[in-house]
PDB file of N, CA and C in Angstrom:
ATOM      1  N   UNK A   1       9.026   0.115  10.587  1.00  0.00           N
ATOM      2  CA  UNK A   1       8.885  -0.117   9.174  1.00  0.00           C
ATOM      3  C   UNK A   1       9.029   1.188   8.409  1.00  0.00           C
ATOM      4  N   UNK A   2       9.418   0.630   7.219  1.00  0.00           N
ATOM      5  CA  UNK A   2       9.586   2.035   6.094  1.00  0.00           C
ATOM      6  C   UNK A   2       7.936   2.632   5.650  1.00  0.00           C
ATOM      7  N   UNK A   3       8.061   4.084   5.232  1.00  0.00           N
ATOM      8  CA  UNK A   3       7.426   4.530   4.633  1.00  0.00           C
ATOM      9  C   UNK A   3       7.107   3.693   3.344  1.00  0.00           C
ATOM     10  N   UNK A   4       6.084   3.743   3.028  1.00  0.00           N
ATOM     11  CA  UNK A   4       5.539   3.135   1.741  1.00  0.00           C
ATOM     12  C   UNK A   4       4.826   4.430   0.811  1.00  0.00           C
ATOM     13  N   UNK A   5       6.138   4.365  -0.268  1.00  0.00           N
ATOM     14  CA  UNK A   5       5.869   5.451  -1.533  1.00  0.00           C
ATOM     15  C   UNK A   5       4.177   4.851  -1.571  1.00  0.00           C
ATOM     16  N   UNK A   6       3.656   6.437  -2.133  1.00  0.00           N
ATOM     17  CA  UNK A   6       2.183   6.656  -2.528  1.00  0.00           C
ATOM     18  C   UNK A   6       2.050   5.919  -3.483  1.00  0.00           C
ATOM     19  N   UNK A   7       1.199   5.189  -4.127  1.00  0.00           N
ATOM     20  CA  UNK A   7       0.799   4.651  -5.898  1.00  0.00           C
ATOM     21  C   UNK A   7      -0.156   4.684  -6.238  1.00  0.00           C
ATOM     22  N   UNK A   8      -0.333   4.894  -7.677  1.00  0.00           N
ATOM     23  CA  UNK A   8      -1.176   5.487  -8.240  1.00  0.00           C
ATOM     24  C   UNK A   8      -1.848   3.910  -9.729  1.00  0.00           C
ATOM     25  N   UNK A   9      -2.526   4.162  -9.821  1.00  0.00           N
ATOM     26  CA  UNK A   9      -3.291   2.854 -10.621  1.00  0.00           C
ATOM     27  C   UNK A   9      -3.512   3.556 -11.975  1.00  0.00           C
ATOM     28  N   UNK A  10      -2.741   2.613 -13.404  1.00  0.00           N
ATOM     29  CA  UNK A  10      -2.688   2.921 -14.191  1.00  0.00           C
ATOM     30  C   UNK A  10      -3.300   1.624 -15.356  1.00  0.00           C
ATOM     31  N   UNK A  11      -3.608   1.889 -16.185  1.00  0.00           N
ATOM     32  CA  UNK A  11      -4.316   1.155 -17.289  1.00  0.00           C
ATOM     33  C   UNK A  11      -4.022   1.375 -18.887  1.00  0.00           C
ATOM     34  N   UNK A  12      -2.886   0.464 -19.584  1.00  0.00           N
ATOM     35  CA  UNK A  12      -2.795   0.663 -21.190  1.00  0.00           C
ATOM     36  C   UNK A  12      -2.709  -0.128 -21.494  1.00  0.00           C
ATOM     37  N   UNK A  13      -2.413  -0.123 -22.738  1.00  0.00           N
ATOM     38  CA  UNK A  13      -1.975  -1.440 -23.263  1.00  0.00           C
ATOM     39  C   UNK A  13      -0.663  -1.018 -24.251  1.00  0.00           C
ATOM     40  N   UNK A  14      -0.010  -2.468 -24.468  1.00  0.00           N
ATOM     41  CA  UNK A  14       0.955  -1.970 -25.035  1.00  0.00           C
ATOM     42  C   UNK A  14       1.325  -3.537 -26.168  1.00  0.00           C
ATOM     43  N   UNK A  15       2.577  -3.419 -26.948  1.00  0.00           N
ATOM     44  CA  UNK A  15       2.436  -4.407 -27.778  1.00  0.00           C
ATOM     45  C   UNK A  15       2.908  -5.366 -27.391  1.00  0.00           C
ATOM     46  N   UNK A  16       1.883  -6.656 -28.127  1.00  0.00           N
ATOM     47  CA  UNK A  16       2.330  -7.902 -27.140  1.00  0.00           C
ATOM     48  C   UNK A  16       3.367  -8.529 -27.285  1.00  0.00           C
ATOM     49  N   UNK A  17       4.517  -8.343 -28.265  1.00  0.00           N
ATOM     50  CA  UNK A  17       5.766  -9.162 -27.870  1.00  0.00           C
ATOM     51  C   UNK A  17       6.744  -7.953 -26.592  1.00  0.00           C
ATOM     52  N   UNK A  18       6.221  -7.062 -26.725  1.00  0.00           N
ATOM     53  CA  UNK A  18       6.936  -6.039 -25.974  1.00  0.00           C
ATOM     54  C   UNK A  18       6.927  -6.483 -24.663  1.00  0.00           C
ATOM     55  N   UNK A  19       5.497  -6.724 -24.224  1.00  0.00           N
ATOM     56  CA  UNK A  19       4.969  -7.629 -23.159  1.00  0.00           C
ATOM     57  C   UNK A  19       5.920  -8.459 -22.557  1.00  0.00           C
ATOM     58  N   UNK A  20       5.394  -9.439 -23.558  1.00  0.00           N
ATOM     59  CA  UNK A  20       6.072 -10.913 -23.592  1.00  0.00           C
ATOM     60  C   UNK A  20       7.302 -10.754 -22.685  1.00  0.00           C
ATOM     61  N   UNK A  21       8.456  -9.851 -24.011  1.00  0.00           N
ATOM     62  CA  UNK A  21       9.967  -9.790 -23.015  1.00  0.00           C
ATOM     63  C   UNK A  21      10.155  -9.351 -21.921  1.00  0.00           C
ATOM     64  N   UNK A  22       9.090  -8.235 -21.634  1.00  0.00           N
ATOM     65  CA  UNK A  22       9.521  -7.707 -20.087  1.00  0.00           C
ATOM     66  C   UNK A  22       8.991  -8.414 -19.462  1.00  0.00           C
ATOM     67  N   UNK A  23       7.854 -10.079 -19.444  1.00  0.00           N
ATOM     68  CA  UNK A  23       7.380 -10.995 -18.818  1.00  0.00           C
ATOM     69  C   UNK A  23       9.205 -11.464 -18.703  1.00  0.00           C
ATOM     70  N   UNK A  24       9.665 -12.096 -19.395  1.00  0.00           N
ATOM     71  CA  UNK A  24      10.688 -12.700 -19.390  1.00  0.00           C
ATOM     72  C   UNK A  24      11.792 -12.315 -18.715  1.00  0.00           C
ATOM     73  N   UNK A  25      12.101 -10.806 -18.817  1.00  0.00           N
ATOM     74  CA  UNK A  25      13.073 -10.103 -17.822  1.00  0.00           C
ATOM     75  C   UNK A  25      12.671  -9.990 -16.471  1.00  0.00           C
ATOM     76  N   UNK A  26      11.218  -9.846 -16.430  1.00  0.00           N
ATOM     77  CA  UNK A  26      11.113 -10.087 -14.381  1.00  0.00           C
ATOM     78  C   UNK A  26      11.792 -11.258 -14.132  1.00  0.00           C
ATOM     79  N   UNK A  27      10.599 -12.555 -15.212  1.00  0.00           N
ATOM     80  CA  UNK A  27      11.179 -13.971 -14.475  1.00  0.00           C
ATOM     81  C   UNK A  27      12.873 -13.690 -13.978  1.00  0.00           C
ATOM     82  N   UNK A  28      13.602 -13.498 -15.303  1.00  0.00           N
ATOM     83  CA  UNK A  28      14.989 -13.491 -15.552  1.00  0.00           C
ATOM     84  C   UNK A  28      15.722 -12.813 -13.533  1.00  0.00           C
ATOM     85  N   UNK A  29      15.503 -12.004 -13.536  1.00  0.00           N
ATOM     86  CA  UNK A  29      15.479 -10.839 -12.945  1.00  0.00           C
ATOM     87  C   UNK A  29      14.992 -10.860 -11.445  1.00  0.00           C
ATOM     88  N   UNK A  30      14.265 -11.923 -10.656  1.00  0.00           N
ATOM     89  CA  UNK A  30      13.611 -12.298 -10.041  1.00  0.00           C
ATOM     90  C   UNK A  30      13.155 -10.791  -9.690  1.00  0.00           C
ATOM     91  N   UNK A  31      12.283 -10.303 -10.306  1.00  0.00           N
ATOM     92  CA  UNK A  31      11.637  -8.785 -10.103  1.00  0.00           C
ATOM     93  C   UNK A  31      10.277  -8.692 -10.680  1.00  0.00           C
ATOM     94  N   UNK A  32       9.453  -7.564  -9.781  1.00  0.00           N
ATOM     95  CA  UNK A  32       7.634  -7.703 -10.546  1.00  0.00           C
ATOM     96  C   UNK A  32       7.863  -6.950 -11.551  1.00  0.00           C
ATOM     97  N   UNK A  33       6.906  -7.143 -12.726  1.00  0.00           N
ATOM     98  CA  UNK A  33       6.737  -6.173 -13.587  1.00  0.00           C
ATOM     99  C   UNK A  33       6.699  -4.697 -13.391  1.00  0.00           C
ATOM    100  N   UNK A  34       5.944  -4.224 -12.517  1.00  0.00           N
ATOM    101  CA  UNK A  34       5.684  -2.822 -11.956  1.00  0.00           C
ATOM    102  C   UNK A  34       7.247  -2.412 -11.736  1.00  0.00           C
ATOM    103  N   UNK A  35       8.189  -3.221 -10.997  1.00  0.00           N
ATOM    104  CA  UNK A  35       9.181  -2.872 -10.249  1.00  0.00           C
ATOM    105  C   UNK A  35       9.937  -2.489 -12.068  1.00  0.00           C
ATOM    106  N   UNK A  36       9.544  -3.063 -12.763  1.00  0.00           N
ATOM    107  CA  UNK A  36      10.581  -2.947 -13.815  1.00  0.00           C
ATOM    108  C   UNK A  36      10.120  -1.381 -14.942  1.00  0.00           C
ATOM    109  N   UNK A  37       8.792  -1.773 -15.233  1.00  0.00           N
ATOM    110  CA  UNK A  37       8.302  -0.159 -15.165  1.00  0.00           C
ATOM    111  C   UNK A  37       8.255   1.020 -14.987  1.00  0.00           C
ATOM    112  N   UNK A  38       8.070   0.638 -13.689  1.00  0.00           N
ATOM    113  CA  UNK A  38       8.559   2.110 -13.204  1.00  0.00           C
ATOM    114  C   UNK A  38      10.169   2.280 -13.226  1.00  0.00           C
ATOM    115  N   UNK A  39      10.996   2.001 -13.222  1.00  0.00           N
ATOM    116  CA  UNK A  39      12.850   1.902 -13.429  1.00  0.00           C
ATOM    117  C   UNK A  39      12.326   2.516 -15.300  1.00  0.00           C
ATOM    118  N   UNK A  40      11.344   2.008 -15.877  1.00  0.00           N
ATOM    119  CA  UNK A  40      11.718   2.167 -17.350  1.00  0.00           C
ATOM    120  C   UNK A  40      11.323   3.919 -16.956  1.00  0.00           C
ATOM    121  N   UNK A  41      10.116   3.855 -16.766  1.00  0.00           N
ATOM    122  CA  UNK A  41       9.285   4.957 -16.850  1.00  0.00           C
ATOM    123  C   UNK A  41      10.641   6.475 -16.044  1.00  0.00           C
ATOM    124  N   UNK A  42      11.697   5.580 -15.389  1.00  0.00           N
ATOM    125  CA  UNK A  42      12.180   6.864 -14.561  1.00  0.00           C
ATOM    126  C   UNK A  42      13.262   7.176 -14.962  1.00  0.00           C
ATOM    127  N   UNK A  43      14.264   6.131 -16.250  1.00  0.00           N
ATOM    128  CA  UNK A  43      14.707   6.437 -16.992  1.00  0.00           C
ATOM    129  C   UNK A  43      14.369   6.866 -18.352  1.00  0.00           C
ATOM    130  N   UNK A  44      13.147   7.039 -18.533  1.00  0.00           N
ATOM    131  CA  UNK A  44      12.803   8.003 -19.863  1.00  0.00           C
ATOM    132  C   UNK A  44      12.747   9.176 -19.424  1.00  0.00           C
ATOM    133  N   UNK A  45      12.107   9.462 -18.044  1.00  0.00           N
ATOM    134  CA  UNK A  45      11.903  10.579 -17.401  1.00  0.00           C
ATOM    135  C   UNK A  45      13.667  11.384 -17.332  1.00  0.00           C
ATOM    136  N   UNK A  46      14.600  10.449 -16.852  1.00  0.00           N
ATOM    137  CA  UNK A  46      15.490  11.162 -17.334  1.00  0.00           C
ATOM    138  C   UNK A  46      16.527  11.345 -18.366  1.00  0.00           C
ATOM    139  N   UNK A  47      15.994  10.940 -19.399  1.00  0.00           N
ATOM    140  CA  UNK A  47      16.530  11.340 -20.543  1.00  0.00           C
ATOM    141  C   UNK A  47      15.870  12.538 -20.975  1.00  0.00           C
ATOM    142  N   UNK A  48      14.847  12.789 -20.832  1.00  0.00           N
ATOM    143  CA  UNK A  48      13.902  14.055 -21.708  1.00  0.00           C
ATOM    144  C   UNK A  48      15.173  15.225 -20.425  1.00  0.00           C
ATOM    145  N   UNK A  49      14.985  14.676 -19.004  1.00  0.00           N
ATOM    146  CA  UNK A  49      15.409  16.202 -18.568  1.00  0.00           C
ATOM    147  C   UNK A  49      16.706  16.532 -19.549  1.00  0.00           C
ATOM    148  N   UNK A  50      17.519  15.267 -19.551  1.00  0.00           N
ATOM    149  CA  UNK A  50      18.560  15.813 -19.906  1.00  0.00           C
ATOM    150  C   UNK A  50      18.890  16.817 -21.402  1.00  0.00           C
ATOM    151  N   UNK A  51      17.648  16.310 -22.137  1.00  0.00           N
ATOM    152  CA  UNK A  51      17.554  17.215 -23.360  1.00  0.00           C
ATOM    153  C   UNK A  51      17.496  18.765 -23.218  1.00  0.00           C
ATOM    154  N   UNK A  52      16.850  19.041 -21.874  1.00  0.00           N
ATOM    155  CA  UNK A  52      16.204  20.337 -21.467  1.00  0.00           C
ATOM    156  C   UNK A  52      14.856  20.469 -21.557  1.00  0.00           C
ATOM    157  N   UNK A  53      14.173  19.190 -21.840  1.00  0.00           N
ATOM    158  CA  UNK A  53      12.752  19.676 -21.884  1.00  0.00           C
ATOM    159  C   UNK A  53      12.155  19.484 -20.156  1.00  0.00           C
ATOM    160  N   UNK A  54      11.437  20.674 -19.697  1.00  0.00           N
ATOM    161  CA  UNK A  54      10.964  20.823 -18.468  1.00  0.00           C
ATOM    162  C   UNK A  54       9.856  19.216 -18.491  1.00  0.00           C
ATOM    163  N   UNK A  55       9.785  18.757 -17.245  1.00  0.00           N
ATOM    164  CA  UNK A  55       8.830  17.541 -17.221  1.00  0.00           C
ATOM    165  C   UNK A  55       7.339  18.051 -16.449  1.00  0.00           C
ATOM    166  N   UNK A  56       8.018  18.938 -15.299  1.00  0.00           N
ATOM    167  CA  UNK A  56       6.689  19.212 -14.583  1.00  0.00           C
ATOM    168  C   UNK A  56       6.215  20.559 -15.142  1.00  0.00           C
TER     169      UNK A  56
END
């Protein structure tokens, strides 16, 4: 079996039609929320590099 990336447990909130649609794009998508998240979270991550702003 594969390695299983580390994870880390997170807690916000955010707005609820915002919600809503990314409820709708898993269904859509046959994908978990988290799975879609983190894809968001790792393309914001690389847009800032590309500006030049350092992340770490």
């Amino acid at each position: 079996m594969g390695k299983t990336p580390e994870k880390s447990y997170i807690n916000t909130t955010v707005n609820s039609s915002l919600l809503k649609s990314l409820k709708v794009l898993a269904a859509k998508e046959s994908s978990r929320l988290n799975q879609l998240l983190e894809e968001a979270i790792q393309d914001l991550l690389k847009k800032y590099e590309k500006k030049g702003k350092k992340i770490n």
